[in-house]
Structures are given as C-alpha cells and as structure tokens.
N, C-alpha and C. Protein backbone atom coordinates (compact mmCIF):
# COMPACT_ATOMS: atom_id res chain seq x y z
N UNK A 1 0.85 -1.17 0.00
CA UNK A 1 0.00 0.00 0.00
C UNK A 1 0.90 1.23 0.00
N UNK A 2 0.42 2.43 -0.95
CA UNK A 2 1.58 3.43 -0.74
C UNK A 2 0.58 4.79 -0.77
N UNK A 3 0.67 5.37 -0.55
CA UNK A 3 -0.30 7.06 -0.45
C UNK A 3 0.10 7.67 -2.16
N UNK A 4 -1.04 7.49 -2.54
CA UNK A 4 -0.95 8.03 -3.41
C UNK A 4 -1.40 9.80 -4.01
N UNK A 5 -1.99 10.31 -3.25
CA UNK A 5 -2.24 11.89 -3.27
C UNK A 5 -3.11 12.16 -1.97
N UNK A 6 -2.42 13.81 -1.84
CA UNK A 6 -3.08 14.12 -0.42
C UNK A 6 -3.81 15.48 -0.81
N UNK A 7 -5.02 15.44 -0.60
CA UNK A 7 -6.06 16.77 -0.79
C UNK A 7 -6.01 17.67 0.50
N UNK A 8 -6.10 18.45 0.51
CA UNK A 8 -6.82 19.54 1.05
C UNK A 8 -7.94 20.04 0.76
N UNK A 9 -8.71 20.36 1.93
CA UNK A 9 -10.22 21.23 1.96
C UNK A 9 -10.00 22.17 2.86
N UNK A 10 -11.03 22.98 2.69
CA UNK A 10 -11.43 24.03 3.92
C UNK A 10 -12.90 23.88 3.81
N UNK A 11 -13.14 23.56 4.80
CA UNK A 11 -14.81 23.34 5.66
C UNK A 11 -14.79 24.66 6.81
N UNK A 12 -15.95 24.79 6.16
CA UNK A 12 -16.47 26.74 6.73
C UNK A 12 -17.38 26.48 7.54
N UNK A 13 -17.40 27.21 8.71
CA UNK A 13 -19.20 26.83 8.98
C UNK A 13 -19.75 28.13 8.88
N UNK A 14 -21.04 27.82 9.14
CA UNK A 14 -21.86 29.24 8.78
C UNK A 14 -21.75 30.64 8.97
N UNK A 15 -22.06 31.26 8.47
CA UNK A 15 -21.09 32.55 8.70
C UNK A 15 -22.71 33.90 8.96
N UNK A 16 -23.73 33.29 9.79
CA UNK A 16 -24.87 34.44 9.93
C UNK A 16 -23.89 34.59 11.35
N UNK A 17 -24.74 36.13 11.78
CA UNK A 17 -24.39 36.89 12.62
C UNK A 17 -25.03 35.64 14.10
N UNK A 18 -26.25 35.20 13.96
CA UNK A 18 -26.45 34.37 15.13
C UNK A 18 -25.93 32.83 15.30
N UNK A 19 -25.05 32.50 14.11
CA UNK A 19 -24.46 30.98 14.50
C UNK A 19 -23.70 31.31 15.52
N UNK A 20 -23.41 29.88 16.28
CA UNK A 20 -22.49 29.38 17.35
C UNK A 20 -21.36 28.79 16.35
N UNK A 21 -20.03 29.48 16.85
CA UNK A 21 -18.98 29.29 16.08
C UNK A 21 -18.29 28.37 17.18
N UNK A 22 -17.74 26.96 16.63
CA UNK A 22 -16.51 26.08 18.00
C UNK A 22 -15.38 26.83 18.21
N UNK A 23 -14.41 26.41 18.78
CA UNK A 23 -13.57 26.65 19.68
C UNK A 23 -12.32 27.49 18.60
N UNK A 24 -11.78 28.31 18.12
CA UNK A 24 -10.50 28.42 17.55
C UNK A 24 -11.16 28.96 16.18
N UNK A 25 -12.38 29.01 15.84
CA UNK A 25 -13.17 30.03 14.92
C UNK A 25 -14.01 29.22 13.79
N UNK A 26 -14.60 29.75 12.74
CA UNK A 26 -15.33 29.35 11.92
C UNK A 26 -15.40 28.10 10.71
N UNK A 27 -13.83 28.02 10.93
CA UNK A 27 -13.02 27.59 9.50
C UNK A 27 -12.20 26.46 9.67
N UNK A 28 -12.25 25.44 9.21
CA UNK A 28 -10.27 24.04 9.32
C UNK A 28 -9.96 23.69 8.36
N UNK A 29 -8.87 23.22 8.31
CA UNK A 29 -8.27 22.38 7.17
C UNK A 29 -8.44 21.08 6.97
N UNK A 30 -9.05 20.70 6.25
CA UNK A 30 -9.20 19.24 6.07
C UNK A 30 -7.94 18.12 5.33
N UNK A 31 -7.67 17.60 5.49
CA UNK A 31 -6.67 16.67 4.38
C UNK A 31 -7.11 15.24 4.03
N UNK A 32 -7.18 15.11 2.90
CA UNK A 32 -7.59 13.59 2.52
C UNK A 32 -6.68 12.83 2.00
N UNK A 33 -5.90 12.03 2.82
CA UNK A 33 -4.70 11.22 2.61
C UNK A 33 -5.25 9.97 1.71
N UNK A 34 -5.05 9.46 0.32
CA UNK A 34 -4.95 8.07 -0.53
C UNK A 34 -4.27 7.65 -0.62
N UNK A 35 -4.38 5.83 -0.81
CA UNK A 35 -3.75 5.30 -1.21
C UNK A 35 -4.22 4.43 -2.52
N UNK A 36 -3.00 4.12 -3.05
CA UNK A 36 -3.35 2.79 -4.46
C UNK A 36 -4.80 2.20 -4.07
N UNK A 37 -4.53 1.58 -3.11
CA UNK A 37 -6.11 0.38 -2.49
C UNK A 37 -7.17 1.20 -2.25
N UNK A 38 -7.41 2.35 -2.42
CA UNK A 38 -8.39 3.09 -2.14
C UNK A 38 -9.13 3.04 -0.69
N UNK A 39 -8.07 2.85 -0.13
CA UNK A 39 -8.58 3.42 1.51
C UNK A 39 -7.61 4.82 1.75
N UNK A 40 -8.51 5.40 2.49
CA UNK A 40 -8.44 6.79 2.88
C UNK A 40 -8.42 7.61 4.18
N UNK A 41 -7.93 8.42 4.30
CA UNK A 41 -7.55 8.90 5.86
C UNK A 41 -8.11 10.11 5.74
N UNK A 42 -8.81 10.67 7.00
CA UNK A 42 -9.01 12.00 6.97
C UNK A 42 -7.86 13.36 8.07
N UNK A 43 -7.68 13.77 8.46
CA UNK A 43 -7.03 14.80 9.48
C UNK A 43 -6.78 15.84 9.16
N UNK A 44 -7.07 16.48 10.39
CA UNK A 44 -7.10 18.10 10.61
C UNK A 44 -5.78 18.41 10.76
N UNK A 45 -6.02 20.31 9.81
CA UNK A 45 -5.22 20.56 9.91
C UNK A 45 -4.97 22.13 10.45
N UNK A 46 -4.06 22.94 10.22
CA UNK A 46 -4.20 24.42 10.92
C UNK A 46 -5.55 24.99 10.27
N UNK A 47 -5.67 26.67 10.34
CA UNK A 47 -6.32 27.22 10.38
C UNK A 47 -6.33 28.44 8.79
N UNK A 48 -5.25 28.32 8.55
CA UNK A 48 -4.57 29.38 7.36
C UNK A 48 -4.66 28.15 5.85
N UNK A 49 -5.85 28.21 5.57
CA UNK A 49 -6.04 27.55 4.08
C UNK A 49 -4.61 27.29 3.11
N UNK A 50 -4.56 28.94 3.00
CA UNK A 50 -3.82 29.13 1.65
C UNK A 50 -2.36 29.27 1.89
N UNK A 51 -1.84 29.08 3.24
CA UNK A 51 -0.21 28.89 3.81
C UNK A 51 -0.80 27.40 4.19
N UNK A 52 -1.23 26.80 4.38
CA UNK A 52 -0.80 25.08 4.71
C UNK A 52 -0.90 24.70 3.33
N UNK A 53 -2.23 24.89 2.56
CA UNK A 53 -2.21 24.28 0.89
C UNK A 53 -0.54 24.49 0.51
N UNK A 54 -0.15 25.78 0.31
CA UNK A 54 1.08 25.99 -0.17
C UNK A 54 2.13 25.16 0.24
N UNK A 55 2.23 25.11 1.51
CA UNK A 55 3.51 24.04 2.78
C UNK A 55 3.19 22.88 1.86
N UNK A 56 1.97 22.26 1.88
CA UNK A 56 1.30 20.98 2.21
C UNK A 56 1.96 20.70 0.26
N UNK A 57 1.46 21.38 -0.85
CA UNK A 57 1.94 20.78 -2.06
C UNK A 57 3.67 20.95 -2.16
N UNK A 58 4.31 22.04 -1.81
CA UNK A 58 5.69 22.67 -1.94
C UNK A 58 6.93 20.87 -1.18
N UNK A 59 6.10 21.16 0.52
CA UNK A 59 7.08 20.36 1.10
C UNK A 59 6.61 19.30 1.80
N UNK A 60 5.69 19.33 1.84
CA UNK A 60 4.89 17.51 2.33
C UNK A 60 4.55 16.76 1.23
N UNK A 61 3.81 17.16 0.24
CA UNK A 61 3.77 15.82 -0.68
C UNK A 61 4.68 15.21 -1.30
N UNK A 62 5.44 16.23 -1.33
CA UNK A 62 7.06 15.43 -2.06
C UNK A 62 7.43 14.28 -1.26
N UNK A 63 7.11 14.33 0.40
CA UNK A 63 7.67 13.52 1.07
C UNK A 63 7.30 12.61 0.99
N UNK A 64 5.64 12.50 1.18
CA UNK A 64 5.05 11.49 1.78
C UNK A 64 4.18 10.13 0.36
N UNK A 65 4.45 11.06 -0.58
CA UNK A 65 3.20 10.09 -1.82
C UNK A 65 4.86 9.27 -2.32
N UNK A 66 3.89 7.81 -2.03
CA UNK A 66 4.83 7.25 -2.54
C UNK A 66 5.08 6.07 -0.99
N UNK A 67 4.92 6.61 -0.25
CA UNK A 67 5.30 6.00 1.39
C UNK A 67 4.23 4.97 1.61
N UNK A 68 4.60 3.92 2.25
CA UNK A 68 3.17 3.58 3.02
C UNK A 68 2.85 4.13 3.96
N UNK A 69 1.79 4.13 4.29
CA UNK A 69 1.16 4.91 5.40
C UNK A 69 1.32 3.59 6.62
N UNK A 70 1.25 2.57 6.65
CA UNK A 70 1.61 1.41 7.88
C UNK A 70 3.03 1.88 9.04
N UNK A 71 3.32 2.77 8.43
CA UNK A 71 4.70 2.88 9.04
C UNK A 71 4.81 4.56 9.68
N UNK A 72 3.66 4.45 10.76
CA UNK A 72 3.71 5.94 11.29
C UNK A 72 4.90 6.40 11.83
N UNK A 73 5.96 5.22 12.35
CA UNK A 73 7.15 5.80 12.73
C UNK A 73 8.26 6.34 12.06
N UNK A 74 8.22 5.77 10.72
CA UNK A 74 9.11 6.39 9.92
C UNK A 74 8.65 7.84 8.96
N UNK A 75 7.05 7.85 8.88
CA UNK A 75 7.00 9.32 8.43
C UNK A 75 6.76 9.80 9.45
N UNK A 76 6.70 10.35 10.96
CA UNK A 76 7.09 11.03 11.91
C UNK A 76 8.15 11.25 11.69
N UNK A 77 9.36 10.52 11.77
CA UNK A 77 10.47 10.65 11.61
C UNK A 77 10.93 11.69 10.06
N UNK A 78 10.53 11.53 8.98
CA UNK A 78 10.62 12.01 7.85
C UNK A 78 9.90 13.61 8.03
N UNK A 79 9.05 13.67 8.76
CA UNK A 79 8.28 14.89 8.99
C UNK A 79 9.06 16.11 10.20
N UNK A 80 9.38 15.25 11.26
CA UNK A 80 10.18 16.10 11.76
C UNK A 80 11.29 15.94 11.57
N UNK A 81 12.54 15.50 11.24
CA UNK A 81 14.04 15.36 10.82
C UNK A 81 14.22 16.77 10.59
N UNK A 82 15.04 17.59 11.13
CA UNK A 82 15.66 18.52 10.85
C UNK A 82 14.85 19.55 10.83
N UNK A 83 14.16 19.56 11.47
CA UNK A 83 12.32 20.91 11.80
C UNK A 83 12.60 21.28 13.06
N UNK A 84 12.24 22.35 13.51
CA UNK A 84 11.68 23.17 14.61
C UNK A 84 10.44 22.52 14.81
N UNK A 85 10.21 23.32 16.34
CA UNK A 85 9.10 22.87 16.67
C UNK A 85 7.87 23.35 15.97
N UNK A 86 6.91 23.01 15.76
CA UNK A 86 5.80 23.19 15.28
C UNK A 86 5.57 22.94 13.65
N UNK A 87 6.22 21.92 13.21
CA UNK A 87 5.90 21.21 11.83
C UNK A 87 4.80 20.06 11.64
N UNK A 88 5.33 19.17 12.45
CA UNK A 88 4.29 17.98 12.80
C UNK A 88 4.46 18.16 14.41
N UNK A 89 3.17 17.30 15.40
CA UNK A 89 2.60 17.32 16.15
C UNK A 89 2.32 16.20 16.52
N UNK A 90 2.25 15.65 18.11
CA UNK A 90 1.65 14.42 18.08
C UNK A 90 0.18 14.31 18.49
C-alpha cells in the first residue's frame, strides 16, 4: 500500500451573525490522505487555508506520496528530521 495523493479542503461553517462558532473560529483544514487500495484517511489541519495548501503541495507531498502509510514511525520521523518545533505534532 503506498499514499498516493493528499487533498486539502477548507470546511467553513456558517457565517450568519447568530451561529455558534466552535472553539479556535469558523473555519479548518481538512486533508484527505490516498492510497493505491483506495482506503483513505481524513485529518485536521491548521487554520490558514492558503499557507498550509502551499507548505502541504511545496514540502509535504514530495515527502510522503509514494510512502506507506503502515509505518507511522518512519513518516514522523521524515516529517520532523531537521524541523523546529511546530511542523508535525503528536
């Protein structure tokens, strides 16, 4: 099994003056991790659409399509290697 493309979304929620907005504001990043076998992962991501899309095609997909996803320890490892804090997260 290997990841074969990773999407991004942004899921909005309603934006009238009387909705109840959750915790950290209106808006998230979605990511839809594939693979070859057509199983699929979902996870959240920051808050800034159009700076994670950018990060996310520039310097994560290079990394990760192509990887299996079975092996969370080695793309942790591939994700933070040589990063500051606040790249990946556990």
């Amino acid at each position: 099994m290997k990841i074969t493309d990773i999407k991004i979304n942004l899921m909005e929620g309603p934006k009238t003056e009387d909705a109840k907005q959750f915790v950290g504001g209106a808006s998230k990043v979605l990511l839809r991790i594939e693979t070859d076998e057509g199983i699929f992962g979902i996870a959240e991501g920051g808050r800034n659409y159009n700076l994670f899309k950018a990060y996310l095609e520039e310097t994560i997909n290079p990394l990760l399509i192509g990887i299996d996803p079975r092996n969370p320890k080695m793309i942790w490892e591939m994700l933070t290697h040589g990063t500051g804090p606040g790249l990946a997260t556990k």
